[in-house]
C-alpha atoms as a PDB file:
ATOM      1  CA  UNK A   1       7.809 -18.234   5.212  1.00  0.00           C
ATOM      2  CA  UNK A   2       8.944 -16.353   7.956  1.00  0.00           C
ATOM      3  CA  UNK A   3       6.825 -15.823  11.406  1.00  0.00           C
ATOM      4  CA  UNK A   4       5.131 -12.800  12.171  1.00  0.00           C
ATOM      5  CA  UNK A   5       5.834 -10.889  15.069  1.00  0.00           C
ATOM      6  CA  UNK A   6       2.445 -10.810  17.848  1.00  0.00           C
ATOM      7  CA  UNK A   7       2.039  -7.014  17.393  1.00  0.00           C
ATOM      8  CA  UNK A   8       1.982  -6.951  13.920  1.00  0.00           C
ATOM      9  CA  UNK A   9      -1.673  -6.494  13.033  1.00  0.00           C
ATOM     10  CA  UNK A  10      -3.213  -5.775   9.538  1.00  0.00           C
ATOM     11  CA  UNK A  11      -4.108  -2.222  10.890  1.00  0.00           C
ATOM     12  CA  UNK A  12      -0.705  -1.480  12.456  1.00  0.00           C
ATOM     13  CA  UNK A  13       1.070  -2.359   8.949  1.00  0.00           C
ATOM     14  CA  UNK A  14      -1.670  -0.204   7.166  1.00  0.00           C
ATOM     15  CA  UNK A  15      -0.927   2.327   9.318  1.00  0.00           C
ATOM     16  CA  UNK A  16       2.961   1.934   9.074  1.00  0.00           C
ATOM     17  CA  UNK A  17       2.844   2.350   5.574  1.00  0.00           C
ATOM     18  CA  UNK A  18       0.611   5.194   4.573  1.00  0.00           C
ATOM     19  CA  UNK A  19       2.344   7.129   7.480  1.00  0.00           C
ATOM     20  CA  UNK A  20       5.753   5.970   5.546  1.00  0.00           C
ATOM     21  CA  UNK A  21       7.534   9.769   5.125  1.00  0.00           C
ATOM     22  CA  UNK A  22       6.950   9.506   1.401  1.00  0.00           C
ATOM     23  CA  UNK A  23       3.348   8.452   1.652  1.00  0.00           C
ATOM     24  CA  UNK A  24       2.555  11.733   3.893  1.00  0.00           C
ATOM     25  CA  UNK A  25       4.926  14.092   1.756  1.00  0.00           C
ATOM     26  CA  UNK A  26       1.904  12.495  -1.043  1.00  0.00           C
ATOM     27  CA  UNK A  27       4.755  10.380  -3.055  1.00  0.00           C
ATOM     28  CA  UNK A  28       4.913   6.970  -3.902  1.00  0.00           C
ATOM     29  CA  UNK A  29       5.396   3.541  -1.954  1.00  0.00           C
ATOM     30  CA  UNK A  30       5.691   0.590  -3.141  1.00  0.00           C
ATOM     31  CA  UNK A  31       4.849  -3.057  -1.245  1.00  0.00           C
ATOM     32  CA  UNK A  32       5.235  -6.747  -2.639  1.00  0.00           C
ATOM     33  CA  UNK A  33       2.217  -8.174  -3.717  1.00  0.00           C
ATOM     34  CA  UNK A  34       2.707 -11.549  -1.763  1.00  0.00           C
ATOM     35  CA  UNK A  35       3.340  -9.275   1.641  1.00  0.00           C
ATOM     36  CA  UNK A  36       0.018  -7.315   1.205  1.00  0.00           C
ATOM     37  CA  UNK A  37      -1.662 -10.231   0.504  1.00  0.00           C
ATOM     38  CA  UNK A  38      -0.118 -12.315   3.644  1.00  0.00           C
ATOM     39  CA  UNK A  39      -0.265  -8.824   5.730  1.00  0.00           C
ATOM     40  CA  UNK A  40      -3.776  -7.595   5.060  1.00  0.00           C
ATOM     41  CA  UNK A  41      -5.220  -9.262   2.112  1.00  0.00           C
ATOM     42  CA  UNK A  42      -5.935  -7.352  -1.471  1.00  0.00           C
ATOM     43  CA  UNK A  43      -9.479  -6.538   0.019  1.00  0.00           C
ATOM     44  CA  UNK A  44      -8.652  -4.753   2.989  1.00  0.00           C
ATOM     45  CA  UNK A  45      -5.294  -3.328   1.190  1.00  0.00           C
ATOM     46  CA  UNK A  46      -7.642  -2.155  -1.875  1.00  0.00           C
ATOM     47  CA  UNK A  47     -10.308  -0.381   0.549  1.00  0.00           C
ATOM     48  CA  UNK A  48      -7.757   1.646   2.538  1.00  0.00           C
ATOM     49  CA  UNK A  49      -6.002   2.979  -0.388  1.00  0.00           C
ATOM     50  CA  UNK A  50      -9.482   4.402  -1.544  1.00  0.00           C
ATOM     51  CA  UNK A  51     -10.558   5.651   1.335  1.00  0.00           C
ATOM     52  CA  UNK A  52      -7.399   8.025   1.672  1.00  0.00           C
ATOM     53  CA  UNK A  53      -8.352   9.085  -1.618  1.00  0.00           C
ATOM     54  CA  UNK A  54      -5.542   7.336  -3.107  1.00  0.00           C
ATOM     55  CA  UNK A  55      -4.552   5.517  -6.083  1.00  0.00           C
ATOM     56  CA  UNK A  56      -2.407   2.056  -6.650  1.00  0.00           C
ATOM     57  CA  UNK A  57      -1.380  -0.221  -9.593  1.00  0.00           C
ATOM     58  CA  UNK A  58      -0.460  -3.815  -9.850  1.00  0.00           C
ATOM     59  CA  UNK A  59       2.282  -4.385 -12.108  1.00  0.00           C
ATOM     60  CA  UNK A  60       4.755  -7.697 -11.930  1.00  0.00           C
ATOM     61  CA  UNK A  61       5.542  -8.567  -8.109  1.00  0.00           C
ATOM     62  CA  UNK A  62       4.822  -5.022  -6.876  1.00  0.00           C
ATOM     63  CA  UNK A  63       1.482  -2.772  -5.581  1.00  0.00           C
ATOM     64  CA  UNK A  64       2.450   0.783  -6.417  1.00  0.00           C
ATOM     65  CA  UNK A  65       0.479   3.020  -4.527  1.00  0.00           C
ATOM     66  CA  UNK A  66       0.523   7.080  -5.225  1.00  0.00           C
ATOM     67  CA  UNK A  67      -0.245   8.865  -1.928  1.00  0.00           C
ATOM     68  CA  UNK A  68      -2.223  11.899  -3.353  1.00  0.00           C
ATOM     69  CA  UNK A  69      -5.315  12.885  -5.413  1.00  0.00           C
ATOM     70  CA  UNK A  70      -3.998  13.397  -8.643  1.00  0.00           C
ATOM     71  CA  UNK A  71      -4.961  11.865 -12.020  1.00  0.00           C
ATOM     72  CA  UNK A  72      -2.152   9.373 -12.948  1.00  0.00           C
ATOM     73  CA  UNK A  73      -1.303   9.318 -16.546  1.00  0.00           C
ATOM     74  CA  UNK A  74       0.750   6.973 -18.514  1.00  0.00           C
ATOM     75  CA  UNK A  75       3.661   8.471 -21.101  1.00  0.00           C
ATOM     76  CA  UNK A  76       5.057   5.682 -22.711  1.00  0.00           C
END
Protein backbone atom coordinates (compact mmCIF):
# COMPACT_ATOMS: atom_id res chain seq x y z
CA UNK A 1 0.00 0.00 0.00
CA UNK A 2 1.31 3.15 -0.83
CA UNK A 3 2.23 6.04 1.91
CA UNK A 4 0.18 8.90 2.44
CA UNK A 5 1.36 12.21 2.03
CA UNK A 6 1.46 14.41 5.82
CA UNK A 7 -1.18 16.90 4.54
CA UNK A 8 -3.53 14.58 3.45
CA UNK A 9 -6.20 14.59 6.14
CA UNK A 10 -9.68 12.85 6.06
CA UNK A 11 -11.24 16.43 5.89
CA UNK A 12 -8.92 17.78 3.17
CA UNK A 13 -9.85 14.62 0.84
CA UNK A 14 -13.60 15.18 1.80
CA UNK A 15 -13.24 18.44 0.86
CA UNK A 16 -11.24 17.69 -2.42
CA UNK A 17 -13.83 15.62 -3.61
CA UNK A 18 -17.21 17.18 -3.11
CA UNK A 19 -15.52 20.44 -4.42
CA UNK A 20 -14.44 18.03 -7.53
CA UNK A 21 -15.96 20.38 -10.68
CA UNK A 22 -18.56 17.70 -11.28
CA UNK A 23 -19.60 17.37 -7.68
CA UNK A 24 -20.37 21.34 -7.55
CA UNK A 25 -21.92 21.44 -11.20
CA UNK A 26 -24.37 18.59 -8.88
CA UNK A 27 -23.08 15.47 -11.16
CA UNK A 28 -21.64 12.39 -10.24
CA UNK A 29 -18.18 11.18 -8.70
CA UNK A 30 -17.15 8.20 -8.19
CA UNK A 31 -14.27 6.90 -5.43
CA UNK A 32 -12.92 3.23 -4.78
CA UNK A 33 -14.34 1.68 -1.97
CA UNK A 34 -10.90 0.51 -0.45
CA UNK A 35 -9.63 4.44 -0.78
CA UNK A 36 -12.68 5.82 1.18
CA UNK A 37 -12.34 3.34 3.54
CA UNK A 38 -8.33 3.84 4.03
CA UNK A 39 -8.99 7.81 3.47
CA UNK A 40 -11.88 8.52 5.81
CA UNK A 41 -13.60 5.40 6.75
CA UNK A 42 -17.40 4.41 5.47
CA UNK A 43 -18.64 6.28 8.69
CA UNK A 44 -17.28 9.54 8.24
CA UNK A 45 -17.59 9.11 4.21
CA UNK A 46 -21.44 8.05 4.79
CA UNK A 47 -22.18 11.19 7.19
CA UNK A 48 -20.73 13.84 4.84
CA UNK A 49 -22.53 12.69 1.86
CA UNK A 50 -25.83 13.20 3.94
CA UNK A 51 -25.18 16.15 5.31
CA UNK A 52 -24.72 17.87 1.77
CA UNK A 53 -27.95 16.48 1.12
CA UNK A 54 -26.55 13.98 -1.11
CA UNK A 55 -26.98 10.55 -2.22
CA UNK A 56 -24.34 7.49 -2.90
CA UNK A 57 -24.48 3.75 -3.85
CA UNK A 58 -22.16 0.88 -3.33
CA UNK A 59 -21.96 -1.27 -6.20
CA UNK A 60 -18.74 -3.75 -6.99
CA UNK A 61 -15.34 -1.84 -6.10
CA UNK A 62 -16.89 1.63 -6.46
CA UNK A 63 -18.97 4.40 -4.04
CA UNK A 64 -21.04 6.35 -6.52
CA UNK A 65 -22.04 9.42 -5.08
CA UNK A 66 -24.76 11.90 -6.93
CA UNK A 67 -23.98 15.50 -5.89
CA UNK A 68 -27.62 16.89 -5.83
CA UNK A 69 -31.07 16.44 -4.21
CA UNK A 70 -32.83 14.52 -6.58
CA UNK A 71 -34.67 11.18 -6.25
CA UNK A 72 -32.47 8.52 -8.00
CA UNK A 73 -34.39 5.97 -9.87
CA UNK A 74 -33.34 2.77 -11.37
CA UNK A 75 -34.43 1.88 -15.30
CA UNK A 76 -33.22 -1.35 -15.94
Amino acid sequence: MAQLPDYLTPDLWLDQLFSSGEARKGGVVKRQIRDVERLVGRAAFSEAVQRRGFSAVENGRHFVVFCNSRPIRRVV
